[in-house]
PDB file of N, CA and C in Angstrom:
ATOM      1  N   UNK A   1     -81.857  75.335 -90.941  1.00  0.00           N
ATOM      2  CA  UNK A   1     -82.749  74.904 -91.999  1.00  0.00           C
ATOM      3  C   UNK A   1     -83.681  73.791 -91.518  1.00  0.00           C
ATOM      4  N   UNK A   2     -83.359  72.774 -90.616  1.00  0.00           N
ATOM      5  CA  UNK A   2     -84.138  71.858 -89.970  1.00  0.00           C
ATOM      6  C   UNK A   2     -84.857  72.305 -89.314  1.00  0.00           C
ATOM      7  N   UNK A   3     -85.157  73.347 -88.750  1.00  0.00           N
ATOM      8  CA  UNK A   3     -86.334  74.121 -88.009  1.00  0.00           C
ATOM      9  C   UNK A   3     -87.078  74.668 -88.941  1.00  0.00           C
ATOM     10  N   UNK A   4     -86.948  74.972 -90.131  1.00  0.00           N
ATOM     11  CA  UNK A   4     -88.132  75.484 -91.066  1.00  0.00           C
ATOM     12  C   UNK A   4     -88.864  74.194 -91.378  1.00  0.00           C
ATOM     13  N   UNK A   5     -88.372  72.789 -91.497  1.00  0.00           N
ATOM     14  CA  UNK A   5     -88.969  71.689 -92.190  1.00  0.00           C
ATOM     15  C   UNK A   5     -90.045  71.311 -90.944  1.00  0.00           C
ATOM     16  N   UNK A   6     -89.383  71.380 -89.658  1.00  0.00           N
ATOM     17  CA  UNK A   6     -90.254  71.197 -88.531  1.00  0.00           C
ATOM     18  C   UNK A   6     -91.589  72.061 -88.401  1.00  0.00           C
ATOM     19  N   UNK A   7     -91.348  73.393 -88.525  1.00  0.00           N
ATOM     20  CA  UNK A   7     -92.612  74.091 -88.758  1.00  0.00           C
ATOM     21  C   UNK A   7     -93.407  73.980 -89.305  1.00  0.00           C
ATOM     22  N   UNK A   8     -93.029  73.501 -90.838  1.00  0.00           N
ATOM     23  CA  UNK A   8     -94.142  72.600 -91.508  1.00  0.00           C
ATOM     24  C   UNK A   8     -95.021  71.936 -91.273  1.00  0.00           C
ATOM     25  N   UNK A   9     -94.225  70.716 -91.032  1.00  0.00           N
ATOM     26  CA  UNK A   9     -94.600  69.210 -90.525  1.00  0.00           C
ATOM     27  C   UNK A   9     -95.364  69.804 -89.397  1.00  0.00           C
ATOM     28  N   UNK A  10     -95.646  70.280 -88.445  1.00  0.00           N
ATOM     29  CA  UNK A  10     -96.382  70.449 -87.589  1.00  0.00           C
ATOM     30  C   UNK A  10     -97.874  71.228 -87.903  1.00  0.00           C
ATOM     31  N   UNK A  11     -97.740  71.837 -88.849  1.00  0.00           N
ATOM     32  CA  UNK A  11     -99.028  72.544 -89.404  1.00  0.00           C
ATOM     33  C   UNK A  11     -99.561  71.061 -90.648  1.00  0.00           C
ATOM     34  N   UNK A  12     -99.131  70.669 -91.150  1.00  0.00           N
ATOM     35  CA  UNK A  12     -99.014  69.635 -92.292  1.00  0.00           C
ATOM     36  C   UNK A  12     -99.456  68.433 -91.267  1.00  0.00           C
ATOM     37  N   UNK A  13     -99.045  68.121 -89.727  1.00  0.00           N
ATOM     38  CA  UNK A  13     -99.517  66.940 -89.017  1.00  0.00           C
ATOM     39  C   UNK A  13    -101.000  66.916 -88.508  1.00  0.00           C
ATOM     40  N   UNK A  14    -101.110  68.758 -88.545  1.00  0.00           N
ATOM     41  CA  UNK A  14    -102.513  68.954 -87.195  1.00  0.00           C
ATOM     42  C   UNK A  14    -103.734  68.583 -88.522  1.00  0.00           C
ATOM     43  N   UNK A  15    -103.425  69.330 -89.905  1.00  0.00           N
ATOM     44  CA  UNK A  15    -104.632  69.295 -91.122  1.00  0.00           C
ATOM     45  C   UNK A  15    -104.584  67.408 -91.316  1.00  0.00           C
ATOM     46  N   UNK A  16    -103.411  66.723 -91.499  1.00  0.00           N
ATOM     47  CA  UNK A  16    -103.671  65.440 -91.413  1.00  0.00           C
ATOM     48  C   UNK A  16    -104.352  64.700 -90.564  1.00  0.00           C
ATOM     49  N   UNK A  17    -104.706  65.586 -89.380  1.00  0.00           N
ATOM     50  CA  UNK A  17    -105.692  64.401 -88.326  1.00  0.00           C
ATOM     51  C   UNK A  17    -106.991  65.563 -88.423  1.00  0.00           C
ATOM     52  N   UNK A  18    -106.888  66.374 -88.728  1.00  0.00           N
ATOM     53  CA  UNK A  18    -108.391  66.970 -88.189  1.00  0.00           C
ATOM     54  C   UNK A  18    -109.043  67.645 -89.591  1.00  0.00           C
ATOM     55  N   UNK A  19    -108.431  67.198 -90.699  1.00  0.00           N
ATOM     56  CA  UNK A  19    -109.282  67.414 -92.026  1.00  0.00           C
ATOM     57  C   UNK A  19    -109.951  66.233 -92.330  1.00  0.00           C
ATOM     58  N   UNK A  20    -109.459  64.902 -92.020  1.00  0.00           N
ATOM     59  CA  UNK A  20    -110.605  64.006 -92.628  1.00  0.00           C
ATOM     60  C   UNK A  20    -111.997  63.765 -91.542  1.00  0.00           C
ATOM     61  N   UNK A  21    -111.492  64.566 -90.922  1.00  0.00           N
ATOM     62  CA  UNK A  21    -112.995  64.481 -89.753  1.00  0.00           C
ATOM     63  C   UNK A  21    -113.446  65.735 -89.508  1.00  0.00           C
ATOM     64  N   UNK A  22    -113.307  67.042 -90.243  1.00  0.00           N
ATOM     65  CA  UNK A  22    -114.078  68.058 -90.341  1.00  0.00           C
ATOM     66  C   UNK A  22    -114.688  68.233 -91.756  1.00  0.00           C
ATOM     67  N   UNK A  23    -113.604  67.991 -92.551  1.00  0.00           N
ATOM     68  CA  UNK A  23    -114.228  67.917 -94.063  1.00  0.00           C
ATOM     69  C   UNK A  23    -115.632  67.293 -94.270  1.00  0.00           C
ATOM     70  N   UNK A  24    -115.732  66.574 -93.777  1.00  0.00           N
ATOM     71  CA  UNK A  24    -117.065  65.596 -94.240  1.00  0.00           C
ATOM     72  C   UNK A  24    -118.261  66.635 -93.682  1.00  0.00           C
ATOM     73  N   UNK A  25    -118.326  67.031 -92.462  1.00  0.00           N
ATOM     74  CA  UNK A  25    -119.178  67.869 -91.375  1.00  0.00           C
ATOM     75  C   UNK A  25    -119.278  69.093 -92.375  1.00  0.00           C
ATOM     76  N   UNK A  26    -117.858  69.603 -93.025  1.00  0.00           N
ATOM     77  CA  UNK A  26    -118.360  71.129 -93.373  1.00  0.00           C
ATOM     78  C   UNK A  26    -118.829  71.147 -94.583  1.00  0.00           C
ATOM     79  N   UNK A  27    -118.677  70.220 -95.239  1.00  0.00           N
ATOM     80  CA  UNK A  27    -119.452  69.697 -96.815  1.00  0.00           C
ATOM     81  C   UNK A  27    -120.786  69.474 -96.135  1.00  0.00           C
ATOM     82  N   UNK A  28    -120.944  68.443 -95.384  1.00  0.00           N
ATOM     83  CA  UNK A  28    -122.187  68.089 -95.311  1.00  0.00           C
ATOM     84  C   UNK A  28    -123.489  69.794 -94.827  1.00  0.00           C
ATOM     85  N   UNK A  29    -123.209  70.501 -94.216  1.00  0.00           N
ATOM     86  CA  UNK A  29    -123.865  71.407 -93.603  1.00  0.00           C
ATOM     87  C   UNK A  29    -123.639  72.501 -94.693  1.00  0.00           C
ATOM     88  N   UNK A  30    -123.209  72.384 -95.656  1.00  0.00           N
ATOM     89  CA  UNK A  30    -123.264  73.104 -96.939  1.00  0.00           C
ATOM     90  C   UNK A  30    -122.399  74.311 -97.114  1.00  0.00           C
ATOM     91  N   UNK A  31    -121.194  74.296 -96.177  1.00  0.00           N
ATOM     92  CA  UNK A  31    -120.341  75.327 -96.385  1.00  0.00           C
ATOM     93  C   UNK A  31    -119.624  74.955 -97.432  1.00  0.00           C
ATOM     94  N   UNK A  32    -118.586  76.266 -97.581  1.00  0.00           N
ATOM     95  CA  UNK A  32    -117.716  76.087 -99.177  1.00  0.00           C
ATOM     96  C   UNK A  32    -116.661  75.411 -98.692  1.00  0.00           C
ATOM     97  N   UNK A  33    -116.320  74.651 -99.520  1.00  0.00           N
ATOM     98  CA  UNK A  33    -114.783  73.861 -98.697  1.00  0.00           C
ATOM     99  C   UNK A  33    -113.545  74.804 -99.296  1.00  0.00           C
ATOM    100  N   UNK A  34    -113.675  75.545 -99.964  1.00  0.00           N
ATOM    101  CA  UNK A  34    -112.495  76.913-100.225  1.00  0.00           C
ATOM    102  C   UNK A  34    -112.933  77.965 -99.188  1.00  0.00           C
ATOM    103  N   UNK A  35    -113.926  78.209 -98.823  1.00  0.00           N
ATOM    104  CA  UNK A  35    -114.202  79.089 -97.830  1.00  0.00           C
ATOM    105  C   UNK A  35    -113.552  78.013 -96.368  1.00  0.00           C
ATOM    106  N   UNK A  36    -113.470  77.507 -96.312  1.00  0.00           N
ATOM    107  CA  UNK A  36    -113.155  76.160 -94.861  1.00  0.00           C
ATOM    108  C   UNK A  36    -111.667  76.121 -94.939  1.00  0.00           C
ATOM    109  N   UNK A  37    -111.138  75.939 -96.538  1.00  0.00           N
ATOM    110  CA  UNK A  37    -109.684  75.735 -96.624  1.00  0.00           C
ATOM    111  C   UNK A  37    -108.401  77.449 -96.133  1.00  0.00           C
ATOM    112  N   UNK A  38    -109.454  78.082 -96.093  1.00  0.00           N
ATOM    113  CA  UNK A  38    -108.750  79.010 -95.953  1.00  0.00           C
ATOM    114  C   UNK A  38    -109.366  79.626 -94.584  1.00  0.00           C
ATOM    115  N   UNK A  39    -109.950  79.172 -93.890  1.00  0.00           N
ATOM    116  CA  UNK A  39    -110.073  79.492 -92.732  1.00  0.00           C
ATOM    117  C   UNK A  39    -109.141  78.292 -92.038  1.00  0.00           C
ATOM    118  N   UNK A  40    -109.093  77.436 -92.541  1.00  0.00           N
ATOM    119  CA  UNK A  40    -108.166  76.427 -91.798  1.00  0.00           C
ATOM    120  C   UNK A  40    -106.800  76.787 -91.963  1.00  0.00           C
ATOM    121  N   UNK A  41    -106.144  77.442 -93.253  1.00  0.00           N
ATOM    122  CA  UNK A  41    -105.080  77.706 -93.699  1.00  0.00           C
ATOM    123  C   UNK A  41    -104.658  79.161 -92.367  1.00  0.00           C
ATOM    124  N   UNK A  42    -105.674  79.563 -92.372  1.00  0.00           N
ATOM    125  CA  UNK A  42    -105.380  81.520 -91.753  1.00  0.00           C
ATOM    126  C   UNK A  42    -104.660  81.023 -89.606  1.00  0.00           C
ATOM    127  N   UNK A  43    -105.503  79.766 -89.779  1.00  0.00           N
ATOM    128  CA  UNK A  43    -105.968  78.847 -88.483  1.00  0.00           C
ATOM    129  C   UNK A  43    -104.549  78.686 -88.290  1.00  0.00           C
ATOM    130  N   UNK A  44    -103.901  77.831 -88.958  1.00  0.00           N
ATOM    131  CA  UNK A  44    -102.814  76.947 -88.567  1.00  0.00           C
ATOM    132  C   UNK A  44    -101.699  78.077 -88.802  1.00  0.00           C
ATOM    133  N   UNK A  45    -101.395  79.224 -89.722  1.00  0.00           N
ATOM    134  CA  UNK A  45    -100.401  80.190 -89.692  1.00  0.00           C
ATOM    135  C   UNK A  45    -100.706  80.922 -88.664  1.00  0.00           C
ATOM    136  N   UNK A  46    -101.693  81.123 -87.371  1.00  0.00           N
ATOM    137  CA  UNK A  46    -102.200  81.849 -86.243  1.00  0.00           C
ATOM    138  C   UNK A  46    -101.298  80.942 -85.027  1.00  0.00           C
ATOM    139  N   UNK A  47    -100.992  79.775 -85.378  1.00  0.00           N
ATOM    140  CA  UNK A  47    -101.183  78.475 -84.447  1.00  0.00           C
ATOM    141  C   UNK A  47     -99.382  78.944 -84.060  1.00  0.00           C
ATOM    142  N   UNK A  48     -98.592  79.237 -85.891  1.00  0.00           N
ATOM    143  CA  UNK A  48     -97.663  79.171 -85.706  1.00  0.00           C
ATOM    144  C   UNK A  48     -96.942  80.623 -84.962  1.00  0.00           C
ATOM    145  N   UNK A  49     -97.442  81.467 -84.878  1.00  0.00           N
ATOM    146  CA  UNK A  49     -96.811  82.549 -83.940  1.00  0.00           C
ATOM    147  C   UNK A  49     -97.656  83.134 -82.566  1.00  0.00           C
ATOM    148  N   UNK A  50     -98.214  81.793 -82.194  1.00  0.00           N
ATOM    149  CA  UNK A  50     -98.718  82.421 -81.116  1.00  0.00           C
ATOM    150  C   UNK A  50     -98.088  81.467 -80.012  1.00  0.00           C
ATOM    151  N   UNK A  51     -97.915  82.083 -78.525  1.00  0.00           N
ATOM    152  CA  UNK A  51     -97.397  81.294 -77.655  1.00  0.00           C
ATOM    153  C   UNK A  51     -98.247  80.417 -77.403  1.00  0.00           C
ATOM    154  N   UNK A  52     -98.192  79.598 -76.319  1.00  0.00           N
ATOM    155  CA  UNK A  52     -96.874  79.350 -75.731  1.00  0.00           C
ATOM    156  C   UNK A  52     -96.310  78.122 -76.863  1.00  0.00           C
ATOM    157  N   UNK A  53     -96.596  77.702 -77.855  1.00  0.00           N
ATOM    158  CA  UNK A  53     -95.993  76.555 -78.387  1.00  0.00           C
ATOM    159  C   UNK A  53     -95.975  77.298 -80.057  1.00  0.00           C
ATOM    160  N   UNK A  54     -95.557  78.198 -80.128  1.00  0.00           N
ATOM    161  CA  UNK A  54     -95.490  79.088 -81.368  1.00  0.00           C
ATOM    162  C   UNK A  54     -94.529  78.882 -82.136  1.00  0.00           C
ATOM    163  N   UNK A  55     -94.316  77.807 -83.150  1.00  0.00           N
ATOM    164  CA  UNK A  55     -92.577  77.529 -83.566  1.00  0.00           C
ATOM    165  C   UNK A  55     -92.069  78.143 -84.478  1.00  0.00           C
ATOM    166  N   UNK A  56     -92.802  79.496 -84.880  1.00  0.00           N
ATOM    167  CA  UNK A  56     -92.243  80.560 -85.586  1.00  0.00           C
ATOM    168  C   UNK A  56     -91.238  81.480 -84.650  1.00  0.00           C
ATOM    169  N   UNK A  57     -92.093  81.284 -83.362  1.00  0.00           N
ATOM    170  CA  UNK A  57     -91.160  82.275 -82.421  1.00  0.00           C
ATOM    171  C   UNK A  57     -90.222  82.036 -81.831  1.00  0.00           C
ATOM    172  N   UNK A  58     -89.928  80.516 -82.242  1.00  0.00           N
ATOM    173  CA  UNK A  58     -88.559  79.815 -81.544  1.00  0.00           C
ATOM    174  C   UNK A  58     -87.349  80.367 -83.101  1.00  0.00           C
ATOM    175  N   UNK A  59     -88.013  80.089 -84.178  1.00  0.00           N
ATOM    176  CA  UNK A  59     -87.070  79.968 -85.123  1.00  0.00           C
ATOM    177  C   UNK A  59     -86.576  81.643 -85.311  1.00  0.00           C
ATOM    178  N   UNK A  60     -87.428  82.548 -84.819  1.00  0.00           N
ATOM    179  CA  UNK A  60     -87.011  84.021 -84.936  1.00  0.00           C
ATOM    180  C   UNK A  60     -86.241  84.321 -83.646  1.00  0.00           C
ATOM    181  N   UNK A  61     -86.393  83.627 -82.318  1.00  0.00           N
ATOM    182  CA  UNK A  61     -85.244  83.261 -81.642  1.00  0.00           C
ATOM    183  C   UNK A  61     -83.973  83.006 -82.161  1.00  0.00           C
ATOM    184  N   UNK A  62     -84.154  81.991 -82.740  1.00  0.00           N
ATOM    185  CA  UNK A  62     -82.741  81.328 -82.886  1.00  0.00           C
ATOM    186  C   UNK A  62     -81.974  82.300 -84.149  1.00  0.00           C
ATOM    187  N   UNK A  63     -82.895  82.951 -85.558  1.00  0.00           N
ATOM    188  CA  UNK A  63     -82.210  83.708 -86.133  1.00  0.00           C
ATOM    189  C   UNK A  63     -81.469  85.010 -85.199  1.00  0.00           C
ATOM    190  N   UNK A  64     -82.235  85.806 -83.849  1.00  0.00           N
ATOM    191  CA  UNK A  64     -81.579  87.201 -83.524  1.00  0.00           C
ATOM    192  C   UNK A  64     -81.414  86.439 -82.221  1.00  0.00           C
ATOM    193  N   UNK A  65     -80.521  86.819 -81.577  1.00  0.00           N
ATOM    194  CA  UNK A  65     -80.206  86.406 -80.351  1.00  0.00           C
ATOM    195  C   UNK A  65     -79.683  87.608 -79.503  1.00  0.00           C
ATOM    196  N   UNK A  66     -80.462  88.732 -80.152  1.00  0.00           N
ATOM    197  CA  UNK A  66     -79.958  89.863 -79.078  1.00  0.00           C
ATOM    198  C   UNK A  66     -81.507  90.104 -78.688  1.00  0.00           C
ATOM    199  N   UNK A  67     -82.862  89.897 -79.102  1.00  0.00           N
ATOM    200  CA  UNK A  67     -83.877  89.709 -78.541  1.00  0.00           C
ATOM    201  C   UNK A  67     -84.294  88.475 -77.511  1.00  0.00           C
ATOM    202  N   UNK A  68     -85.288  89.128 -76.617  1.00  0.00           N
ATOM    203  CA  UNK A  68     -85.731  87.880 -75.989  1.00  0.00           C
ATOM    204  C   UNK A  68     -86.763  87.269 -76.077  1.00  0.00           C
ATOM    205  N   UNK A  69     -87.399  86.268 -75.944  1.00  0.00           N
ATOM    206  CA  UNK A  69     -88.510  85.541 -76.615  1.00  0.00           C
ATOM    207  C   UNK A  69     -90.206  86.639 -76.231  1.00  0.00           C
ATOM    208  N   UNK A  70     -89.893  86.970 -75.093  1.00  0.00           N
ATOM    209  CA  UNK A  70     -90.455  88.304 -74.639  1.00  0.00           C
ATOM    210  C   UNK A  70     -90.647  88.903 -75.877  1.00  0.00           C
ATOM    211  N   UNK A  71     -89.703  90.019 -76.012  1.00  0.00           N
ATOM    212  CA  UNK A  71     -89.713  90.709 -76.664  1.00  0.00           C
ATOM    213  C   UNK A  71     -90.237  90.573 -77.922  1.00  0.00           C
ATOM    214  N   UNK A  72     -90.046  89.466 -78.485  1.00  0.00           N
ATOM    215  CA  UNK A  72     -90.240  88.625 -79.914  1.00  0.00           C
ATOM    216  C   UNK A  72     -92.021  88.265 -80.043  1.00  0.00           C
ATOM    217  N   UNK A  73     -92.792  88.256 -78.642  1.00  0.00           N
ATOM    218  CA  UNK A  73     -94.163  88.026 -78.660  1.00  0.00           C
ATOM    219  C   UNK A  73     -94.850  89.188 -78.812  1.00  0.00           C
ATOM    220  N   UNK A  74     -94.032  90.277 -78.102  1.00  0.00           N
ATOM    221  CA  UNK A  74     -95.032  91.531 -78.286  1.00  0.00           C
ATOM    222  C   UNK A  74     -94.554  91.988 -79.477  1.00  0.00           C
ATOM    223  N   UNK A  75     -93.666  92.076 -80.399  1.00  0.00           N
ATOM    224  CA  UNK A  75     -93.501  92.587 -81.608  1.00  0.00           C
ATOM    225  C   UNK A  75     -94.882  91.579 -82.793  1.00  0.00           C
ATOM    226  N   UNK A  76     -95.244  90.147 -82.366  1.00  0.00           N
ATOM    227  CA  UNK A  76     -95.993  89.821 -82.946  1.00  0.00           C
ATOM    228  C   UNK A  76     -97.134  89.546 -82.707  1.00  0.00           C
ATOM    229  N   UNK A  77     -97.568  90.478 -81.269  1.00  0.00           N
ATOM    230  CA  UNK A  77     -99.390  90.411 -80.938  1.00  0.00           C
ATOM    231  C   UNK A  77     -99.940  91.499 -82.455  1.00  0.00           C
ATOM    232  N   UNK A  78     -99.673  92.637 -83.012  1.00  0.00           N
ATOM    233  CA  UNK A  78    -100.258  93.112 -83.548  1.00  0.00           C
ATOM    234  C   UNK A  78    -100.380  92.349 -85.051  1.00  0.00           C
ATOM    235  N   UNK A  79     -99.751  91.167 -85.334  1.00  0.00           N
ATOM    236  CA  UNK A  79    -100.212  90.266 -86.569  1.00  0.00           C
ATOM    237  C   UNK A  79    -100.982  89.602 -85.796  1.00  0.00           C
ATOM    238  N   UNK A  80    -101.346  89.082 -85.131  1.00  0.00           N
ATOM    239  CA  UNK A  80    -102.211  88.019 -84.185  1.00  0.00           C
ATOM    240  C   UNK A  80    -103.634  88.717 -84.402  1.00  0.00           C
ATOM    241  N   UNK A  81    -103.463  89.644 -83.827  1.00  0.00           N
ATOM    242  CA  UNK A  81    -104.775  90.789 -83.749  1.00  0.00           C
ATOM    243  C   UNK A  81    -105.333  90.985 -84.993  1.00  0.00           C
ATOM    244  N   UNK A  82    -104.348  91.041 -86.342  1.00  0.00           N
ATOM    245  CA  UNK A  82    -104.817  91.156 -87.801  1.00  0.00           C
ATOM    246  C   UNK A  82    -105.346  90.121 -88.375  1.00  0.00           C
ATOM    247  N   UNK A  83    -104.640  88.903 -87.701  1.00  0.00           N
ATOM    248  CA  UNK A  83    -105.687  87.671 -87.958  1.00  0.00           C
ATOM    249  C   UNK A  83    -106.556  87.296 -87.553  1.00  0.00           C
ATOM    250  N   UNK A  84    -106.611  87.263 -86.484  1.00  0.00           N
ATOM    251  CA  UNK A  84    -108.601  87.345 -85.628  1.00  0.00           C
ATOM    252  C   UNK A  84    -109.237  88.087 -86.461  1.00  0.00           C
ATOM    253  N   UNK A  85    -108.910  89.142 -86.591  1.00  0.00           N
ATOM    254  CA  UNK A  85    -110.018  89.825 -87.271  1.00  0.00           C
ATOM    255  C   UNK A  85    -110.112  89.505 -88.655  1.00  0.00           C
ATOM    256  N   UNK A  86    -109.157  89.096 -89.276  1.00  0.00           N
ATOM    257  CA  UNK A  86    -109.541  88.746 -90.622  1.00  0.00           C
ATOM    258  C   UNK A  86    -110.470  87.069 -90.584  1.00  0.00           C
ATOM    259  N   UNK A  87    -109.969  86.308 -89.614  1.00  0.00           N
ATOM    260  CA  UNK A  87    -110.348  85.023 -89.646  1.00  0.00           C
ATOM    261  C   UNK A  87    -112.618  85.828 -88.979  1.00  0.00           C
ATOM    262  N   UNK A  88    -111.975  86.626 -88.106  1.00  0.00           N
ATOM    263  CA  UNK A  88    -113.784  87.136 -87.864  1.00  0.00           C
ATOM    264  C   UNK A  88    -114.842  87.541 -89.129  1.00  0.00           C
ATOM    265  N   UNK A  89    -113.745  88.640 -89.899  1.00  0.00           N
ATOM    266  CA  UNK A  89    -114.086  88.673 -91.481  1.00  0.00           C
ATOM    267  C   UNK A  89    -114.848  87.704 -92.271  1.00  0.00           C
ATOM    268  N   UNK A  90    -113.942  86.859 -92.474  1.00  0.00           N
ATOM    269  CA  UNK A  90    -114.524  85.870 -93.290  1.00  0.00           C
ATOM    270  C   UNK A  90    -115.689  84.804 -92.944  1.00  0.00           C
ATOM    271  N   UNK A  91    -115.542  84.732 -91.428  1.00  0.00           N
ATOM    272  CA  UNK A  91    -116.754  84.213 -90.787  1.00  0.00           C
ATOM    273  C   UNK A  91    -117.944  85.163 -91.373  1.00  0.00           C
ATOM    274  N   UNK A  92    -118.078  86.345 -91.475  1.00  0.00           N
ATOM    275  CA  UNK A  92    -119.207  87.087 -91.224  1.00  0.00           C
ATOM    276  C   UNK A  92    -119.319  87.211 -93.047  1.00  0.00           C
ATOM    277  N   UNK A  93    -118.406  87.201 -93.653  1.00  0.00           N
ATOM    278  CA  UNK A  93    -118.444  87.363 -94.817  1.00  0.00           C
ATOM    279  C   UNK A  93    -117.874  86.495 -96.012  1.00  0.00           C
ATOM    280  N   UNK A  94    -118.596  85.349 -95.642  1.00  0.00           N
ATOM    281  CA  UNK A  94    -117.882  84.117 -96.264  1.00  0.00           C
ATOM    282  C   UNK A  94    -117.576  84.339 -97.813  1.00  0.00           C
ATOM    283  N   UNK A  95    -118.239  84.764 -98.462  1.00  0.00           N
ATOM    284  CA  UNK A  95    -118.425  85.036-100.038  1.00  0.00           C
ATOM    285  C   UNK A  95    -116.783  86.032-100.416  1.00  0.00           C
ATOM    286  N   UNK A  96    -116.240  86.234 -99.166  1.00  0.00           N
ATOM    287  CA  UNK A  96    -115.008  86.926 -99.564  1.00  0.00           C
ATOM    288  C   UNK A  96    -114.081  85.870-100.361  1.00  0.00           C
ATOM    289  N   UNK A  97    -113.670  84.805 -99.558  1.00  0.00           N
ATOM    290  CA  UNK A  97    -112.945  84.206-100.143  1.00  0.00           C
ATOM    291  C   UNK A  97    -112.963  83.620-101.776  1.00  0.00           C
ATOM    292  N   UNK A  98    -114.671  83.899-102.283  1.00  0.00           N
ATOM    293  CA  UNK A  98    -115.162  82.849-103.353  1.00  0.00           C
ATOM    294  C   UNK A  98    -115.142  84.046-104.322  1.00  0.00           C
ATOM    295  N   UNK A  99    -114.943  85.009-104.193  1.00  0.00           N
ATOM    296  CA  UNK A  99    -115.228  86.281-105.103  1.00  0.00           C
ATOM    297  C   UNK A  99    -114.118  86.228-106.125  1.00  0.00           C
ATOM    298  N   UNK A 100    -112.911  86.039-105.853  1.00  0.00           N
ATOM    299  CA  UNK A 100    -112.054  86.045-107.152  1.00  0.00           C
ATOM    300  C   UNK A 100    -112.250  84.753-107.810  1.00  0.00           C
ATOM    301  N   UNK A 101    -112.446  83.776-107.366  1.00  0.00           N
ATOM    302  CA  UNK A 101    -112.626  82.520-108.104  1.00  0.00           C
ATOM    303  C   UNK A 101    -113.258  82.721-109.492  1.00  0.00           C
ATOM    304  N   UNK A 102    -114.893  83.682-108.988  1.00  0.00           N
ATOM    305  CA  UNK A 102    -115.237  83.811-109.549  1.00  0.00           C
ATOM    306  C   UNK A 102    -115.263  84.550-111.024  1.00  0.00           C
ATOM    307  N   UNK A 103    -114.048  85.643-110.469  1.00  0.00           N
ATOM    308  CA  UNK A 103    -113.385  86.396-111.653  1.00  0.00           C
ATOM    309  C   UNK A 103    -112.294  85.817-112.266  1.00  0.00           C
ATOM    310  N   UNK A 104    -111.733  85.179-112.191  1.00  0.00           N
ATOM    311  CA  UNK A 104    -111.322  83.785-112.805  1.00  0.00           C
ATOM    312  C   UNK A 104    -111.525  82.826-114.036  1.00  0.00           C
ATOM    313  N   UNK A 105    -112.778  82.432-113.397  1.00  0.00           N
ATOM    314  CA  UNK A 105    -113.261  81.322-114.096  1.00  0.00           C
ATOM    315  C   UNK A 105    -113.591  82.119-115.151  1.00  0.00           C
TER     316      UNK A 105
END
């Protein structure tokens, strides 16, 4: 259970140093900061299963121990691959993220 709180804290440490010094930049240049929050959000869950410092792939280690960490990376290049491209998505098509808001409100 102490390895899930760690995974956190490490996505929760990187937005604490590098949101109050991008936020200002991506407001200022007139992007959406829900379009930003969720490219930052897609960012840091990318951060967590990719090697070499991937601490999703330590904790799916430590749950199966008949796999090897090997093995455990190539079962998760094809989510990796789904997120580039979605994180490319939304680059090209920013208005994705703002579209339900709008059905919402």
């Amino acid at each position: 259970k102490i390895l899930y709180i760690i995974c956190f804290l490490e996505t929760i440490s990187i937005l604490v140093i590098t949101l109050p010094i991008l936020y200002p930049i991506i407001t200022a240049l007139g992007f959406n900061p829900i379009w930003f929050a969720v490219i930052m959000v897609v960012n840091m869950e990318l951060a967590l299963i990719t090697p070499p410092v991937g601490l999703n792939l330590f904790v799916l280690k430590g749950l199966d121990k008949t796999n090897t960490i090997a093995e455990i990376v190539k079962g998760v290049v094809p989510y990796v691959v789904i997120m580039i491209m979605f994180i490319v998505v939304l680059a090209i098509f920013p208005e994705l993220t703002t579209i339900l808001i709008g059905k919402v409100q």
